[in-house]
PDB file of N, CA and C in Angstrom:
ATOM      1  N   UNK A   1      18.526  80.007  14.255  1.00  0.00           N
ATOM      2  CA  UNK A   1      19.556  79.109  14.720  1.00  0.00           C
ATOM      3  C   UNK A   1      18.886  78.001  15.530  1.00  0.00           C
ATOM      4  N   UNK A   2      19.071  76.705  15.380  1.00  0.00           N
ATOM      5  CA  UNK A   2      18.145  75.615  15.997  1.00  0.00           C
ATOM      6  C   UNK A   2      19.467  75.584  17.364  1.00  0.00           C
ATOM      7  N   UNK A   3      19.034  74.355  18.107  1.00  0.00           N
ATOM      8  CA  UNK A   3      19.425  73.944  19.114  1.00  0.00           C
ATOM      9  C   UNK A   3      20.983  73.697  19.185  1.00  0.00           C
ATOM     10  N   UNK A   4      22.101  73.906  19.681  1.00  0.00           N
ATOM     11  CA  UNK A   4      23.081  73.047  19.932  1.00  0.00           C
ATOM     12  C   UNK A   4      23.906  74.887  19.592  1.00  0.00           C
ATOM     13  N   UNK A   5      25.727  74.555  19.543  1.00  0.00           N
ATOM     14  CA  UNK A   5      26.154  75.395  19.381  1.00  0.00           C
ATOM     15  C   UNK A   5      27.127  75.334  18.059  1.00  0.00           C
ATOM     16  N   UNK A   6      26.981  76.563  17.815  1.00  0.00           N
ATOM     17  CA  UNK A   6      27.535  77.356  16.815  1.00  0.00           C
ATOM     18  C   UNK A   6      28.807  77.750  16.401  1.00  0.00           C
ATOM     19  N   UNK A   7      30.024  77.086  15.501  1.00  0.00           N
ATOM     20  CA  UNK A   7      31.227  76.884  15.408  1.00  0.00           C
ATOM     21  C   UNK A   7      31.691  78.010  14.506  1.00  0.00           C
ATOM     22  N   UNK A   8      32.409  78.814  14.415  1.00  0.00           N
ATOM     23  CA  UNK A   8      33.035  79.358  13.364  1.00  0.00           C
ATOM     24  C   UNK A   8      35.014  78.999  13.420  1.00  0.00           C
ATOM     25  N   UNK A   9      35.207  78.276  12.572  1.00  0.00           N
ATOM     26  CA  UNK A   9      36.605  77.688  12.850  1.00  0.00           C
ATOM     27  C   UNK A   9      37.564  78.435  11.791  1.00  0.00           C
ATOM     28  N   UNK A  10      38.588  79.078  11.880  1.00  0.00           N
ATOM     29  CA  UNK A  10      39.317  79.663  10.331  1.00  0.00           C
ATOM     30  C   UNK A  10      40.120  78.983  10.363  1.00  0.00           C
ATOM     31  N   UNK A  11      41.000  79.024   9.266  1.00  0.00           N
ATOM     32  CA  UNK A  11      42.214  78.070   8.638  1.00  0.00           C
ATOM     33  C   UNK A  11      43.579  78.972   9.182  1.00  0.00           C
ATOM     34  N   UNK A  12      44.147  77.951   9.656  1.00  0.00           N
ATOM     35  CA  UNK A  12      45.591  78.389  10.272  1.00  0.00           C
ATOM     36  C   UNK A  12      45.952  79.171   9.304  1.00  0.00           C
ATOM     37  N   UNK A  13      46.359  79.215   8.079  1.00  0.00           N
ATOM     38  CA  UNK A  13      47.108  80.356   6.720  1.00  0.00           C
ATOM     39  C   UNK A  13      46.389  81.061   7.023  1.00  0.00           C
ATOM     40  N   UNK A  14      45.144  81.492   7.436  1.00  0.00           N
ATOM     41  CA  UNK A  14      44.168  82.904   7.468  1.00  0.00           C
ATOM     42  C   UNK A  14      44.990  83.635   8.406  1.00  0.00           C
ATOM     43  N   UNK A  15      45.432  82.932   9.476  1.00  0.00           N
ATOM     44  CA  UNK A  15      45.765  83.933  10.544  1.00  0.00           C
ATOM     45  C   UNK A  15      46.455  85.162  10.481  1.00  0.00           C
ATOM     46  N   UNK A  16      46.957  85.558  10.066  1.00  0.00           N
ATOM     47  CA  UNK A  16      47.580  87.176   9.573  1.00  0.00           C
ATOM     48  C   UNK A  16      46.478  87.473   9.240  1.00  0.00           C
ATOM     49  N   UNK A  17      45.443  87.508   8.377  1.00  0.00           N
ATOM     50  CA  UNK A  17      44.970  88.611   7.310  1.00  0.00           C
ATOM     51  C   UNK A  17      43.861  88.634   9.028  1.00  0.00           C
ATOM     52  N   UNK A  18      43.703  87.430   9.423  1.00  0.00           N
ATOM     53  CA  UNK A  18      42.897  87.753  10.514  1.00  0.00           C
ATOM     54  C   UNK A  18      43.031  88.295  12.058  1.00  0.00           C
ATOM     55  N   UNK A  19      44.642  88.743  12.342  1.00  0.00           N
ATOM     56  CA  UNK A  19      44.377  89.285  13.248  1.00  0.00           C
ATOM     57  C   UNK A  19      45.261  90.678  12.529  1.00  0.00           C
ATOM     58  N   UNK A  20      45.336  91.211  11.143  1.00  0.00           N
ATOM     59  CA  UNK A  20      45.064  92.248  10.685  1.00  0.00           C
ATOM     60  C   UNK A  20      43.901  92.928  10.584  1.00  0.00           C
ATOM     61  N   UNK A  21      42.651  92.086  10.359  1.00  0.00           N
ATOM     62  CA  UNK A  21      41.791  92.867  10.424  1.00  0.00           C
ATOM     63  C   UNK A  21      40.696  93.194  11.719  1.00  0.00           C
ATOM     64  N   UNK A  22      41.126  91.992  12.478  1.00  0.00           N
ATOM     65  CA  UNK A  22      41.085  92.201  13.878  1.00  0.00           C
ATOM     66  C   UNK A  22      41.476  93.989  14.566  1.00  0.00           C
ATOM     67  N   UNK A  23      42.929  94.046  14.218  1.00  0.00           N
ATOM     68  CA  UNK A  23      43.457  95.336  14.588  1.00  0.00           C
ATOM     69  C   UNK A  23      43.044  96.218  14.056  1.00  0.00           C
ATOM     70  N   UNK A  24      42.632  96.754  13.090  1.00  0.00           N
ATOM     71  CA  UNK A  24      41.771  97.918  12.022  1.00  0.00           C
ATOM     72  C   UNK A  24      40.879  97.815  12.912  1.00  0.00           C
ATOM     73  N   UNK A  25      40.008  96.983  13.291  1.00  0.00           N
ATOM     74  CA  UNK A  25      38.319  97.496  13.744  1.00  0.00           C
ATOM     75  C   UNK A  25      38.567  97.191  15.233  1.00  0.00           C
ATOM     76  N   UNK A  26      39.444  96.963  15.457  1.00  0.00           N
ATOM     77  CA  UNK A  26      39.379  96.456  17.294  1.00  0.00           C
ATOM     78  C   UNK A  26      39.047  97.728  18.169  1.00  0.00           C
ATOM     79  N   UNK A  27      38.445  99.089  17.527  1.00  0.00           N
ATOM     80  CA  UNK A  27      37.636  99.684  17.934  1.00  0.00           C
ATOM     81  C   UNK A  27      36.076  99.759  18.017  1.00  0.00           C
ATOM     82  N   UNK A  28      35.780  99.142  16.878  1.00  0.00           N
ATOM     83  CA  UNK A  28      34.661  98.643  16.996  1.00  0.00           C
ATOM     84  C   UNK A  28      34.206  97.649  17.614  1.00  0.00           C
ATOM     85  N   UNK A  29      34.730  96.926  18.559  1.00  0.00           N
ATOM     86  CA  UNK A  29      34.708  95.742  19.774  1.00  0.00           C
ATOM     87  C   UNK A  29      34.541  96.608  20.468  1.00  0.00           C
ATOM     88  N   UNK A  30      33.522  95.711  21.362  1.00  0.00           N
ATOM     89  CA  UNK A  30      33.050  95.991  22.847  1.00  0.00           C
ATOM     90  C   UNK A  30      34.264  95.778  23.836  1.00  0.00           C
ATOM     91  N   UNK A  31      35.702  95.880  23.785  1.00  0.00           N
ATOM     92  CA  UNK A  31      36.785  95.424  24.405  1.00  0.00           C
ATOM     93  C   UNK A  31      37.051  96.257  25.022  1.00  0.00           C
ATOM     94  N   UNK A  32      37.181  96.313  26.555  1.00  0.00           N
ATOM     95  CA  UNK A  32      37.639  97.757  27.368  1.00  0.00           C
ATOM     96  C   UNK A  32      39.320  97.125  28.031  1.00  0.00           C
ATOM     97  N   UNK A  33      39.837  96.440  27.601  1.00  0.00           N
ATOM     98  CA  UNK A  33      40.991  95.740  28.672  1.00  0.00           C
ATOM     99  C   UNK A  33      42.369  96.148  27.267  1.00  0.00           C
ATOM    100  N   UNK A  34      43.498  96.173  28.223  1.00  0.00           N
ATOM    101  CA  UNK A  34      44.682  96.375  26.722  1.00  0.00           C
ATOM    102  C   UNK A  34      44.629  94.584  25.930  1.00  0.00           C
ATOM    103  N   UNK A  35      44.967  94.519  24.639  1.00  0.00           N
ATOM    104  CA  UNK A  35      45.116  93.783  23.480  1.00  0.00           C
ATOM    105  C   UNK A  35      46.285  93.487  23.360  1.00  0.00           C
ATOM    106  N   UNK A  36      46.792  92.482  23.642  1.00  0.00           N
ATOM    107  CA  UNK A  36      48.462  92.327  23.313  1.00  0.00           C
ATOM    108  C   UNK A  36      48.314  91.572  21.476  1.00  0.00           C
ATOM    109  N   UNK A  37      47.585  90.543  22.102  1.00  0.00           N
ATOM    110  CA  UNK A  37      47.377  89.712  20.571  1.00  0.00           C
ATOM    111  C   UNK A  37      45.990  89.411  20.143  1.00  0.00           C
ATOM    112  N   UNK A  38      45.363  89.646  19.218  1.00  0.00           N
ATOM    113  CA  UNK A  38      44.067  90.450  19.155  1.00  0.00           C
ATOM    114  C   UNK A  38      43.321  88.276  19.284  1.00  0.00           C
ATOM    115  N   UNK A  39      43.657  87.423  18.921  1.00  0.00           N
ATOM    116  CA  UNK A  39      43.430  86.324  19.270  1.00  0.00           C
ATOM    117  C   UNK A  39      43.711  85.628  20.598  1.00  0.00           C
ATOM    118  N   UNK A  40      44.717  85.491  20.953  1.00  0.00           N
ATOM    119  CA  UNK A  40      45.296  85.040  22.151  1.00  0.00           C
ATOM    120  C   UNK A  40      44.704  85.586  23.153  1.00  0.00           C
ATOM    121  N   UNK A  41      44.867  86.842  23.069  1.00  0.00           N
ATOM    122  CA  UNK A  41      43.723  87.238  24.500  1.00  0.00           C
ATOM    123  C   UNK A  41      42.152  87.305  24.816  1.00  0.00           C
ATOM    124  N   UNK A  42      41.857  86.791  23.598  1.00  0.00           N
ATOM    125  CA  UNK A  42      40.404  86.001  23.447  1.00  0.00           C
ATOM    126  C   UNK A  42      39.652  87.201  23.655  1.00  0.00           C
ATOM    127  N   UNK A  43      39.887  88.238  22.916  1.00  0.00           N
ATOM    128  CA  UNK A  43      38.709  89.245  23.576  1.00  0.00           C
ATOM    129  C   UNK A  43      38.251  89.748  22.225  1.00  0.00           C
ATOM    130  N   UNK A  44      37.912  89.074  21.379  1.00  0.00           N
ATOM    131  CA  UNK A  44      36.986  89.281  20.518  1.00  0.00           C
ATOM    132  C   UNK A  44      36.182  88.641  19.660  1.00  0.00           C
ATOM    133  N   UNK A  45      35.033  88.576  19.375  1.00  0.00           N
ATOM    134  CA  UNK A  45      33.893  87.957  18.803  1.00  0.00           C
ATOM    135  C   UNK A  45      33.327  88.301  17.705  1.00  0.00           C
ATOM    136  N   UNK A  46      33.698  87.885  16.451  1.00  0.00           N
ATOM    137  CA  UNK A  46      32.981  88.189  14.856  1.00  0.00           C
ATOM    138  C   UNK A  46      31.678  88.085  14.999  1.00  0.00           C
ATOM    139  N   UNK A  47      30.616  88.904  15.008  1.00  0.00           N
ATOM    140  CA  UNK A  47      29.108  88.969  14.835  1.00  0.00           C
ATOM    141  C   UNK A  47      29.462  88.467  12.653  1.00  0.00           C
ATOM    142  N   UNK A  48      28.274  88.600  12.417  1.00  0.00           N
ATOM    143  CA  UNK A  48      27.549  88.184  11.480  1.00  0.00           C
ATOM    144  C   UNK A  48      28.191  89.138  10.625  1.00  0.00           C
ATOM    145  N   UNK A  49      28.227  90.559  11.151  1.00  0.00           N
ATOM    146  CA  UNK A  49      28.826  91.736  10.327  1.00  0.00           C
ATOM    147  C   UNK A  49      29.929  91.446   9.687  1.00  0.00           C
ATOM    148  N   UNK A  50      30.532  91.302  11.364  1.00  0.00           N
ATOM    149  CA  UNK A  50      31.874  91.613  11.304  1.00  0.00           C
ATOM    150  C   UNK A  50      32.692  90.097   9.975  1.00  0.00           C
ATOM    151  N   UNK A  51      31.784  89.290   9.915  1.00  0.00           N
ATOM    152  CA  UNK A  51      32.390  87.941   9.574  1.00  0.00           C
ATOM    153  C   UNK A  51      32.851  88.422   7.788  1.00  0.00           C
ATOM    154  N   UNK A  52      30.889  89.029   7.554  1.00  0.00           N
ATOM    155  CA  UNK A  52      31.127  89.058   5.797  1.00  0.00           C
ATOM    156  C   UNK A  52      32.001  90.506   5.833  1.00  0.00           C
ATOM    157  N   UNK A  53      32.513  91.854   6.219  1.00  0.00           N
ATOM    158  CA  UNK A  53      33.363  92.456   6.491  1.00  0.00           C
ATOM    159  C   UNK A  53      34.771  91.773   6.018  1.00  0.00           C
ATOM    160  N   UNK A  54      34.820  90.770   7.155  1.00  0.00           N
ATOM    161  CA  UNK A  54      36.179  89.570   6.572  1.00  0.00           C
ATOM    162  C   UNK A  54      36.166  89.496   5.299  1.00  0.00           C
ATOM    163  N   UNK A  55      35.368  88.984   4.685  1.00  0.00           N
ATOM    164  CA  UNK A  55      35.472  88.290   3.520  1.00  0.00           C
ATOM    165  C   UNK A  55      35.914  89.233   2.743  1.00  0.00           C
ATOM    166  N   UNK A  56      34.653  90.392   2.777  1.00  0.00           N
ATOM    167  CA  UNK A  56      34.795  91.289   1.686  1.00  0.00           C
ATOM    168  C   UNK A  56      36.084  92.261   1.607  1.00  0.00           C
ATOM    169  N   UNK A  57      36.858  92.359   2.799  1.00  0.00           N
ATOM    170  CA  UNK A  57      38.025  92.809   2.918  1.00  0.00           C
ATOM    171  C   UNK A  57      39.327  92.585   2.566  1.00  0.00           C
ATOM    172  N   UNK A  58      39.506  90.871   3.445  1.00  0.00           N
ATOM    173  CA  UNK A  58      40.516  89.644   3.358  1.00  0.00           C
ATOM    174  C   UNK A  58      40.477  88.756   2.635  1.00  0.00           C
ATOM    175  N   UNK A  59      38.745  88.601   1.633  1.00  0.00           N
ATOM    176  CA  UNK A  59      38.522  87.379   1.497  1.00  0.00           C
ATOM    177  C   UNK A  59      39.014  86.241   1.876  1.00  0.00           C
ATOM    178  N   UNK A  60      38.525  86.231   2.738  1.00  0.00           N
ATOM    179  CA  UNK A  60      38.570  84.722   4.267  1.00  0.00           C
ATOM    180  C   UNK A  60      37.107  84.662   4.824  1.00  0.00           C
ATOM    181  N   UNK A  61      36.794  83.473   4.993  1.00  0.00           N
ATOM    182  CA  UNK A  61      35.864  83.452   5.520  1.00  0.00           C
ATOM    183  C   UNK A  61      35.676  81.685   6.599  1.00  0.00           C
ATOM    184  N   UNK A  62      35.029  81.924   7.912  1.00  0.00           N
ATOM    185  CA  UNK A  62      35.591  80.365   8.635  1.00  0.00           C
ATOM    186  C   UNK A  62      34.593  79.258   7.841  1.00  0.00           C
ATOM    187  N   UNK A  63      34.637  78.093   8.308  1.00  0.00           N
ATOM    188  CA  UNK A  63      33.493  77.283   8.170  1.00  0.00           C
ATOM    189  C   UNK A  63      32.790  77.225   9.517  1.00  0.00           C
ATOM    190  N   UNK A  64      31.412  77.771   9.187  1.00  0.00           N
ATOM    191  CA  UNK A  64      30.698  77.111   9.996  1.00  0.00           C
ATOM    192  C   UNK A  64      29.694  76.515   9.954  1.00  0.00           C
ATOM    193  N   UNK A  65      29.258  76.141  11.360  1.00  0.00           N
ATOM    194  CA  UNK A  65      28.567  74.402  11.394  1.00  0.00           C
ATOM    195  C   UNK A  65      27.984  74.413  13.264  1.00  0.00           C
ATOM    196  N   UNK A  66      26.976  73.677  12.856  1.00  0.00           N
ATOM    197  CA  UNK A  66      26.542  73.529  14.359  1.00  0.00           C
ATOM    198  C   UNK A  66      26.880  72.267  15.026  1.00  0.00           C
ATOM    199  N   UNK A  67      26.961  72.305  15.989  1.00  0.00           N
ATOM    200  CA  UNK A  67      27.071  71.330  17.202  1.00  0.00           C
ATOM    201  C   UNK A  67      26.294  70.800  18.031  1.00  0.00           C
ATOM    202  N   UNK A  68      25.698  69.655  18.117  1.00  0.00           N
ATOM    203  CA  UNK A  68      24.406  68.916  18.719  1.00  0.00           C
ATOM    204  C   UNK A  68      24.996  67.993  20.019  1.00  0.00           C
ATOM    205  N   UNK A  69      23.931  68.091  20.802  1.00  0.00           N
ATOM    206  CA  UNK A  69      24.347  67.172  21.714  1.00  0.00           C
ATOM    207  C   UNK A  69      24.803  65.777  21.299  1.00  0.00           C
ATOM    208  N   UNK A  70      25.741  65.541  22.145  1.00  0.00           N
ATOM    209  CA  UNK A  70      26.393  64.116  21.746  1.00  0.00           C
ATOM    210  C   UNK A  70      27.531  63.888  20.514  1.00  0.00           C
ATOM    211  N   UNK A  71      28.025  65.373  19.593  1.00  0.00           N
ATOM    212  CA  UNK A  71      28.539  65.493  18.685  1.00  0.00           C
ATOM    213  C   UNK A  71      29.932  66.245  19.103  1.00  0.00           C
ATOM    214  N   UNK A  72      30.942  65.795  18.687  1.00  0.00           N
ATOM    215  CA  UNK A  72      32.564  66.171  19.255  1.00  0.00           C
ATOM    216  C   UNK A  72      33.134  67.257  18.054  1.00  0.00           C
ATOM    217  N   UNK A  73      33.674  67.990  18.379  1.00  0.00           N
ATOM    218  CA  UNK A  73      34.371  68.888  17.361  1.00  0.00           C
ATOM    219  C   UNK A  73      36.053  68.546  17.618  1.00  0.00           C
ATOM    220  N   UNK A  74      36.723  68.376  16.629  1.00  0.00           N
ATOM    221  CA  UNK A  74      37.594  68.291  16.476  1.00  0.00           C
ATOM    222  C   UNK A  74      38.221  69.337  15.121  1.00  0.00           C
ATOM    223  N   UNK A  75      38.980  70.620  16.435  1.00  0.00           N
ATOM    224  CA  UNK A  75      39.929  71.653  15.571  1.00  0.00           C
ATOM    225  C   UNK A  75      41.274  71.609  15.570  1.00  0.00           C
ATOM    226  N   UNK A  76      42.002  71.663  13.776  1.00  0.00           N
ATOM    227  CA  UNK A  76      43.113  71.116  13.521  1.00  0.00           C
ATOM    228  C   UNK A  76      43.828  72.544  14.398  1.00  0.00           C
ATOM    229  N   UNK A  77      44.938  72.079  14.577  1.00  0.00           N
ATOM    230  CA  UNK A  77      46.227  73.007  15.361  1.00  0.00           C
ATOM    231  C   UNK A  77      46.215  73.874  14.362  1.00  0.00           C
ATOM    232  N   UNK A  78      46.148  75.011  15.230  1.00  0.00           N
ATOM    233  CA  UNK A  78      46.509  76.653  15.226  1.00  0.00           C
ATOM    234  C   UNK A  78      45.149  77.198  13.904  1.00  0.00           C
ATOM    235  N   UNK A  79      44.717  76.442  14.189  1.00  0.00           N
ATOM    236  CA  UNK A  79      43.037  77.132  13.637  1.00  0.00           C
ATOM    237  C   UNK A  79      42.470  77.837  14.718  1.00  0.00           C
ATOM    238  N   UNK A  80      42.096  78.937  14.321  1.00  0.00           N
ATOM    239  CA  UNK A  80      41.158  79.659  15.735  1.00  0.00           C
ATOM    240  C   UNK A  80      39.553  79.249  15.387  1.00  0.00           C
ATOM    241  N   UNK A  81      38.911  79.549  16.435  1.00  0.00           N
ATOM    242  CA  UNK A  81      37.962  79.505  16.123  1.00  0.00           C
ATOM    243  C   UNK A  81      37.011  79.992  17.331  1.00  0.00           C
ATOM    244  N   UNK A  82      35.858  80.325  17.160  1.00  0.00           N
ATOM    245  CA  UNK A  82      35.236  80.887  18.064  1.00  0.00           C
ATOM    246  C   UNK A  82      33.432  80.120  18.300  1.00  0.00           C
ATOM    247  N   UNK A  83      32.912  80.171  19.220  1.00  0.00           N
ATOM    248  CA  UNK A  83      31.756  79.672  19.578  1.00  0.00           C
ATOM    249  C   UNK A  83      30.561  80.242  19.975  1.00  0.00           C
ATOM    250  N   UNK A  84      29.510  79.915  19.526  1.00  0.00           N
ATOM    251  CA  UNK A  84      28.425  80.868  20.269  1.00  0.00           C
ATOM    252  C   UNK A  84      27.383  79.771  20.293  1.00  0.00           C
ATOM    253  N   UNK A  85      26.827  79.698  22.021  1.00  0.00           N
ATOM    254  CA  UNK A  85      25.609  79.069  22.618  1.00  0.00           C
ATOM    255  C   UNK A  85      24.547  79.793  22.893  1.00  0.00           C
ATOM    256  N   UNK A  86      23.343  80.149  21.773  1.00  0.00           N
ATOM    257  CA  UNK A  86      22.454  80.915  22.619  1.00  0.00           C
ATOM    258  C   UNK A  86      21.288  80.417  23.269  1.00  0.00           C
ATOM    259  N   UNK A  87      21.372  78.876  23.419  1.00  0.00           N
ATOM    260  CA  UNK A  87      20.759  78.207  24.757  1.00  0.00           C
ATOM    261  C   UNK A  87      21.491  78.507  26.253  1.00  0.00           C
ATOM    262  N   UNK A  88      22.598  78.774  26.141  1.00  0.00           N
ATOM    263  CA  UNK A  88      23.152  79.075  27.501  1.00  0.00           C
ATOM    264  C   UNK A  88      24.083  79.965  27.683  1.00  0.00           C
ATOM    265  N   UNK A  89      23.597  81.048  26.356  1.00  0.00           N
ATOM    266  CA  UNK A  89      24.070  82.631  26.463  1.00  0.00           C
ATOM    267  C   UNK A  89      25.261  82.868  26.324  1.00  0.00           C
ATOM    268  N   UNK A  90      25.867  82.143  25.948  1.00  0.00           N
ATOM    269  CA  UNK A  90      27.349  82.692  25.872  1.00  0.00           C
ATOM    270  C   UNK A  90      28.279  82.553  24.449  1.00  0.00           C
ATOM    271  N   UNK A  91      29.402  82.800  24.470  1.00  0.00           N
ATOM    272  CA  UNK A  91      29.736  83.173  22.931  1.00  0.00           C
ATOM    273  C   UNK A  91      31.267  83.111  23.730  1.00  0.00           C
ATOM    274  N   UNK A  92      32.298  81.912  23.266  1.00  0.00           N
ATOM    275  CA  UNK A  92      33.558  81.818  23.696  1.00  0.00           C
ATOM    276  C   UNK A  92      34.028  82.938  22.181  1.00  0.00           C
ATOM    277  N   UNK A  93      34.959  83.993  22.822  1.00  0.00           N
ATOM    278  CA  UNK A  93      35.657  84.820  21.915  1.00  0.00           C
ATOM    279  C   UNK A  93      37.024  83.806  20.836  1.00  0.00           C
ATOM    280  N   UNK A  94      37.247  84.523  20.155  1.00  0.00           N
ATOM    281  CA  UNK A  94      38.428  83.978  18.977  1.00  0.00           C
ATOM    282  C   UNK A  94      39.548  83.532  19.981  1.00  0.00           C
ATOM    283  N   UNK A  95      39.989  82.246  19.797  1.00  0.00           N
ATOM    284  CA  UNK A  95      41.158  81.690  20.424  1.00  0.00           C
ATOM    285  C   UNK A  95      41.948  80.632  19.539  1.00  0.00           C
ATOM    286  N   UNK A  96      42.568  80.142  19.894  1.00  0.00           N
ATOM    287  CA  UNK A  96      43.534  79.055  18.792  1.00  0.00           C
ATOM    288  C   UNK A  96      43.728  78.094  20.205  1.00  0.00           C
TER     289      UNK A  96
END
């Protein structure tokens, strides 16, 4: 992964199949807090696994794309999408 951060954005129509399959494995998350809405409460993060899992399950899969300094992302309404910086360690969980 080069410099800048790391976008995974899904398509608003995905959203069911994706916080269906959210709920099936939301044991397999590192999540210790209650889940009301497996997106909204931002407490979960698709690794690499978990992404082709998606596919091969839901067939869904997000676009992703990196982000460079000086470069703006613009996500259409009620797309979730999630982020990961591993210049400055962190990984924003699935949100809309």
């Amino acid at each position: 992964m080069s410099d800048g951060a790391q976008w995974d954005v899904f398509r608003k129509q995905d959203v069911p199949k994706l916080i269906d399959y959210l709920k099936r494995h939301s044991n397999e998350f590192s999540c210790h807090k209650r889940v009301d809405h497996p997106i909204l409460d931002q407490s979960f993060f698709l690794d690499t696994t978990h992404k082709m899992r998606l596919k091969e399950e839901f067939e869904i899969e997000p676009w992703t794309f990196m982000q460079h300094v000086g470069e703006a992302v613009i996500i259409p309404a009620g797309c979730p999408y999630q982020i990961k910086n591993p210049k400055v360690i962190f990984a924003t969980v699935l949100t809309v």
